[in-house]
Protein backbone atom coordinates (compact mmCIF):
# COMPACT_ATOMS: atom_id res chain seq x y z
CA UNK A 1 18.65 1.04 38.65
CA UNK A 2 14.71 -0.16 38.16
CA UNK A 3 13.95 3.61 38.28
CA UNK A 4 16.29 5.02 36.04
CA UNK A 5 15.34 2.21 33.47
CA UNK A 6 11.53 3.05 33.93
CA UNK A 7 12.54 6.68 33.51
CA UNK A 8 14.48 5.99 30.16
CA UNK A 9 11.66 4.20 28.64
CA UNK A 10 9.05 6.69 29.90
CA UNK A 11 11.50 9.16 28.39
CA UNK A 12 11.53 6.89 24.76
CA UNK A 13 7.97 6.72 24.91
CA UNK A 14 7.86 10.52 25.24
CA UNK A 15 9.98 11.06 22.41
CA UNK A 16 8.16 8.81 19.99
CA UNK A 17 5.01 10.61 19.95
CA UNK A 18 6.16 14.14 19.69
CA UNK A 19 8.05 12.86 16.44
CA UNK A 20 4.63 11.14 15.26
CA UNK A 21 2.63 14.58 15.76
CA UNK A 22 5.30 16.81 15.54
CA UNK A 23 4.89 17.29 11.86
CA UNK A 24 2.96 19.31 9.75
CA UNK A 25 -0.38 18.13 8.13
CA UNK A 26 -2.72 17.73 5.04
CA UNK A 27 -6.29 16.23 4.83
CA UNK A 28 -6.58 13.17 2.31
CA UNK A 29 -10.40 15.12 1.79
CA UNK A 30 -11.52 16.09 -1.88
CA UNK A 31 -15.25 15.32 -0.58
CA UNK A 32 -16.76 18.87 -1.95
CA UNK A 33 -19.84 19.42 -4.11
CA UNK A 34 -17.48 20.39 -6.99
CA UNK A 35 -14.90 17.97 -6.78
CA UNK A 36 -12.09 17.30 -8.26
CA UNK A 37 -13.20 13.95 -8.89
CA UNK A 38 -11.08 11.03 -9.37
CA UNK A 39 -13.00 9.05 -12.30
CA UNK A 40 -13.29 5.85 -14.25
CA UNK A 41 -10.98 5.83 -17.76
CA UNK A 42 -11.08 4.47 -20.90
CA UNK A 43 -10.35 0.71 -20.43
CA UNK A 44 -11.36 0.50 -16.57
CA UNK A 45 -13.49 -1.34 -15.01
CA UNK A 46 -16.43 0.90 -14.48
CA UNK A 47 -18.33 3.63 -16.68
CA UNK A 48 -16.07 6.25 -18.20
CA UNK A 49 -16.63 9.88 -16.84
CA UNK A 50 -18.50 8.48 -13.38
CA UNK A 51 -16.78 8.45 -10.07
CA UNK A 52 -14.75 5.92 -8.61
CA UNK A 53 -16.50 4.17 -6.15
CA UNK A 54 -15.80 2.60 -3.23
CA UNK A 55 -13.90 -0.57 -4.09
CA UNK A 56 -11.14 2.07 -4.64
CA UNK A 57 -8.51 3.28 -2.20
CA UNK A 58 -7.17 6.91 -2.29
CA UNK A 59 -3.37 7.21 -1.12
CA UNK A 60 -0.86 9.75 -2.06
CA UNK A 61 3.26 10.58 -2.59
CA UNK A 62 4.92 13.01 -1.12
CA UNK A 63 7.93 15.26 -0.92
CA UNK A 64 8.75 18.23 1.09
CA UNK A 65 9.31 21.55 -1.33
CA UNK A 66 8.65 22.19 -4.64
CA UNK A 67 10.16 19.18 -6.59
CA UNK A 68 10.49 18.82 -10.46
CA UNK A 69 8.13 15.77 -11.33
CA UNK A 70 8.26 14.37 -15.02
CA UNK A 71 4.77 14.41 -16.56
CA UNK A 72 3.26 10.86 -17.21
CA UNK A 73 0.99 10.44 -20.57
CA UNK A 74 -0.56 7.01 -19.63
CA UNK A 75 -1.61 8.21 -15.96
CA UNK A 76 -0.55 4.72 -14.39
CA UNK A 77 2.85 4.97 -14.11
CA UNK A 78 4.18 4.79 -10.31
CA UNK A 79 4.90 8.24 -8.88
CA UNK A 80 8.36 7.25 -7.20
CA UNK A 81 9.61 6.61 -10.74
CA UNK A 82 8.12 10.31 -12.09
CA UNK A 83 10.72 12.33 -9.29
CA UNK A 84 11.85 11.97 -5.71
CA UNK A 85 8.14 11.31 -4.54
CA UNK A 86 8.06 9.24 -1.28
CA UNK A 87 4.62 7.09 -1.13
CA UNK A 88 2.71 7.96 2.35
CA UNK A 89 2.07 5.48 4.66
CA UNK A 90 0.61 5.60 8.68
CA UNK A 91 -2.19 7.32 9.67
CA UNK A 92 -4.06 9.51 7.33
CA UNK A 93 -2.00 8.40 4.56
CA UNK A 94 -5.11 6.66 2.75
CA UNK A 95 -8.34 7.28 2.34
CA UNK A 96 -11.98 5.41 1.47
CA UNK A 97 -13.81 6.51 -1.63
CA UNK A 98 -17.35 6.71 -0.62
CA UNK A 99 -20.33 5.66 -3.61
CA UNK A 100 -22.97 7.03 -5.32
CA UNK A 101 -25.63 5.46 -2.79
CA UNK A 102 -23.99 6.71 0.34
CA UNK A 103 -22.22 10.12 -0.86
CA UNK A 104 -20.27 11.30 -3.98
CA UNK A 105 -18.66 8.57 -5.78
CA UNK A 106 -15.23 9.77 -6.66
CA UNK A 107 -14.52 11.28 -3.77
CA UNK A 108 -12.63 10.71 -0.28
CA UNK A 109 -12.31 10.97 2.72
CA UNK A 110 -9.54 9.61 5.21
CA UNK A 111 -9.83 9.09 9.09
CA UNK A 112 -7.39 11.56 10.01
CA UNK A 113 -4.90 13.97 8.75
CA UNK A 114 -1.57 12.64 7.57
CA UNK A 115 1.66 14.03 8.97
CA UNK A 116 4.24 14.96 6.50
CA UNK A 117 7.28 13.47 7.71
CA UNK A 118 10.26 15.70 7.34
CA UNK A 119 8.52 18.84 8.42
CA UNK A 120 7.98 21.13 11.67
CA UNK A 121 4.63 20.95 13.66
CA UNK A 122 3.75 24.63 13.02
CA UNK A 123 2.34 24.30 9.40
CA UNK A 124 3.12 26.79 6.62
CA UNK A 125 5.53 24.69 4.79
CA UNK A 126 5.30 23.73 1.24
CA UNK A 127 4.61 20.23 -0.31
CA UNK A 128 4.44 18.42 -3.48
CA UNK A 129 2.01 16.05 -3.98
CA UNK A 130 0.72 13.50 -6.15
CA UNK A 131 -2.75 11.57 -5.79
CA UNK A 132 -3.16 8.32 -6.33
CA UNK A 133 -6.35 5.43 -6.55
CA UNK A 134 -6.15 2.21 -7.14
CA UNK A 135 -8.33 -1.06 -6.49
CA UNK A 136 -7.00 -3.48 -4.59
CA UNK A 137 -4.17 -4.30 -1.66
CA UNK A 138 -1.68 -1.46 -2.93
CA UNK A 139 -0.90 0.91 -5.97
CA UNK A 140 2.04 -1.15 -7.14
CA UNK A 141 0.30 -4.16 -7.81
CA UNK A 142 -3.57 -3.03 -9.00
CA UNK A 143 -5.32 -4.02 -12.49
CA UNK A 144 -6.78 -0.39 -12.35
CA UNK A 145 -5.10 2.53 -10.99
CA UNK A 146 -4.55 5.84 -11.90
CA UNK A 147 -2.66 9.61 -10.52
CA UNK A 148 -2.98 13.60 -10.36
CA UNK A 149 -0.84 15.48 -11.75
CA UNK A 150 1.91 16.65 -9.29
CA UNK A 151 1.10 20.21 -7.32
CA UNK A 152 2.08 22.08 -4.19
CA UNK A 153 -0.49 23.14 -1.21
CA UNK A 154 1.21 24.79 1.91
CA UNK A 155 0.84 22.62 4.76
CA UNK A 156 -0.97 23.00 8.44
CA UNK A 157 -0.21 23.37 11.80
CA UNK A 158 -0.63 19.66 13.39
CA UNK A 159 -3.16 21.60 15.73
CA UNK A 160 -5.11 23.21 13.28
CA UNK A 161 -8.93 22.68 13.82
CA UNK A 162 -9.43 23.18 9.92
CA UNK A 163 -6.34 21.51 8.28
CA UNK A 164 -5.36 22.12 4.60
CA UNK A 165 -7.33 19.76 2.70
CA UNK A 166 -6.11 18.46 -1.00
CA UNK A 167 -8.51 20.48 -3.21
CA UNK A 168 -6.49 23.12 -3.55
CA UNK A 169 -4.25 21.76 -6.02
CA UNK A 170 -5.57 18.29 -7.02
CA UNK A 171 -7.09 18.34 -10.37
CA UNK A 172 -9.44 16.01 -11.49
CA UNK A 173 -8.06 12.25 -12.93
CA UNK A 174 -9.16 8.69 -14.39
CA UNK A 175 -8.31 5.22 -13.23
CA UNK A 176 -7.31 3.49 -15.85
CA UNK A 177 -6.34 -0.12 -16.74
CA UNK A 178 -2.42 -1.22 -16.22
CA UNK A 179 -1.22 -2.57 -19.51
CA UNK A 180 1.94 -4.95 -19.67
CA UNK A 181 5.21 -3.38 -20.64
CA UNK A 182 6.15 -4.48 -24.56
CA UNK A 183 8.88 -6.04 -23.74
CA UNK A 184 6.87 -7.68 -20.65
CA UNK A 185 4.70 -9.49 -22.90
CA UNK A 186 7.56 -10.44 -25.22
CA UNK A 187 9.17 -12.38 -22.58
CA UNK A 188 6.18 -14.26 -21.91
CA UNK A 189 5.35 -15.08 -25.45
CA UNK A 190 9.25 -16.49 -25.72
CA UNK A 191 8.89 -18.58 -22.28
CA UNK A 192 5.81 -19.89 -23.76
CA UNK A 193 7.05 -20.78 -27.02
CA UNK A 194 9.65 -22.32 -25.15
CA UNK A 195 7.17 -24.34 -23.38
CA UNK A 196 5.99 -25.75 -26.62
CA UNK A 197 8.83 -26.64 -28.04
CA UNK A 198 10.03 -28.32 -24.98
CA UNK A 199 6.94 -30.28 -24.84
CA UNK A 200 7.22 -31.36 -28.76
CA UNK A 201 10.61 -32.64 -27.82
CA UNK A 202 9.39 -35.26 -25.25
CA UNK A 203 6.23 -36.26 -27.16
């Protein structure tokens, strides 16, 4: 009984790492001498046209095949909300801007290659993608942030020695400062003029 336990969670244990590296991969790596860059906007906190540096993170969404993606004007909006992108998350999935003193600010390079969950270990399979930076704990909730527009790179084998990196089809984009919603800031100003007159009430 012992054995056939230690057996079935040998057998578990098995099975859960050949589904984390059974997938195929891209490199979170636009650290060339060309770029693309990923650069401070109009209205962020740094100076407009240089490279992000490293206070930023580098992340990225995700879906397997070609996917329509609706085009986004203010380049802050959150990717999930643009077309069935998934955001990536594990190993590889983010990446550390490096700076101007220690390498090419605006450009990244993760710790290891992400695996595309949903696909088959032996590479060749297309992706849509969509870049993302922001400064702080996640995208969702950063003061600056910014995307790439969406494109497609064909994936690698998990054992490739020289995996697909994101240069290919990333195109150069700004961080920019996340602006409240109209109606966002209309709701405030009527909470706070309800404040006010709450307060004039009891004086």
């Amino acid at each position: 009984m012992k054995k056939a336990i230690v057996l079935a969670i040998v057998g578990i244990a098995a099975g859960l790492a050949q589904s984390s590296y059974g997938q195929s991969v891209v490199f979170l790596n636009n650290y060339t001498s060309t770029g693309p860059y990923v650069t401070y906007g109009a209205g962020s906190d740094g100076t407009v046209g240089n490279g992000v540096n490293g206070a930023y993170t580098m992340g990225l969404y995700y879906a397997v095949g070609t996917v329509s993606v609706n085009a986004d004007p203010t380049g802050i909006a959150v990717p999930s909300s643009l077309g069935p992108l998934s955001l990536g998350s594990g190993t590889g999935s983010t990446a550390t801007f490096q700076t101007s003193a220690f390498g090419q600010a605006g450009a990244a390079v993760a710790g290891s290659v992400f695996n595309v969950p949903g696909t088959t270990g032996n590479g060749g399979e297309v992706v849509t993608l969509e870049i993302i930076a922001y400064e702080g704990a996640s995208y969702a909730t950063a003061a600056f942030r910014g995307h790439s527009a969406a494109f497609q790179l064909t994936t690698s084998a998990n054992s490739s020695p020289t995996p697909v990196t994101i240069t290919p089809g990333m195109s150069t984009f700004g961080v920019f400062a996340v602006v409240p919603e109209p109606t966002t800031m209309a709701l405030g100003g009527l909470g706070l003029a309800a404040l006010v007159l709450a307060r004039r009430k009891k004086a």
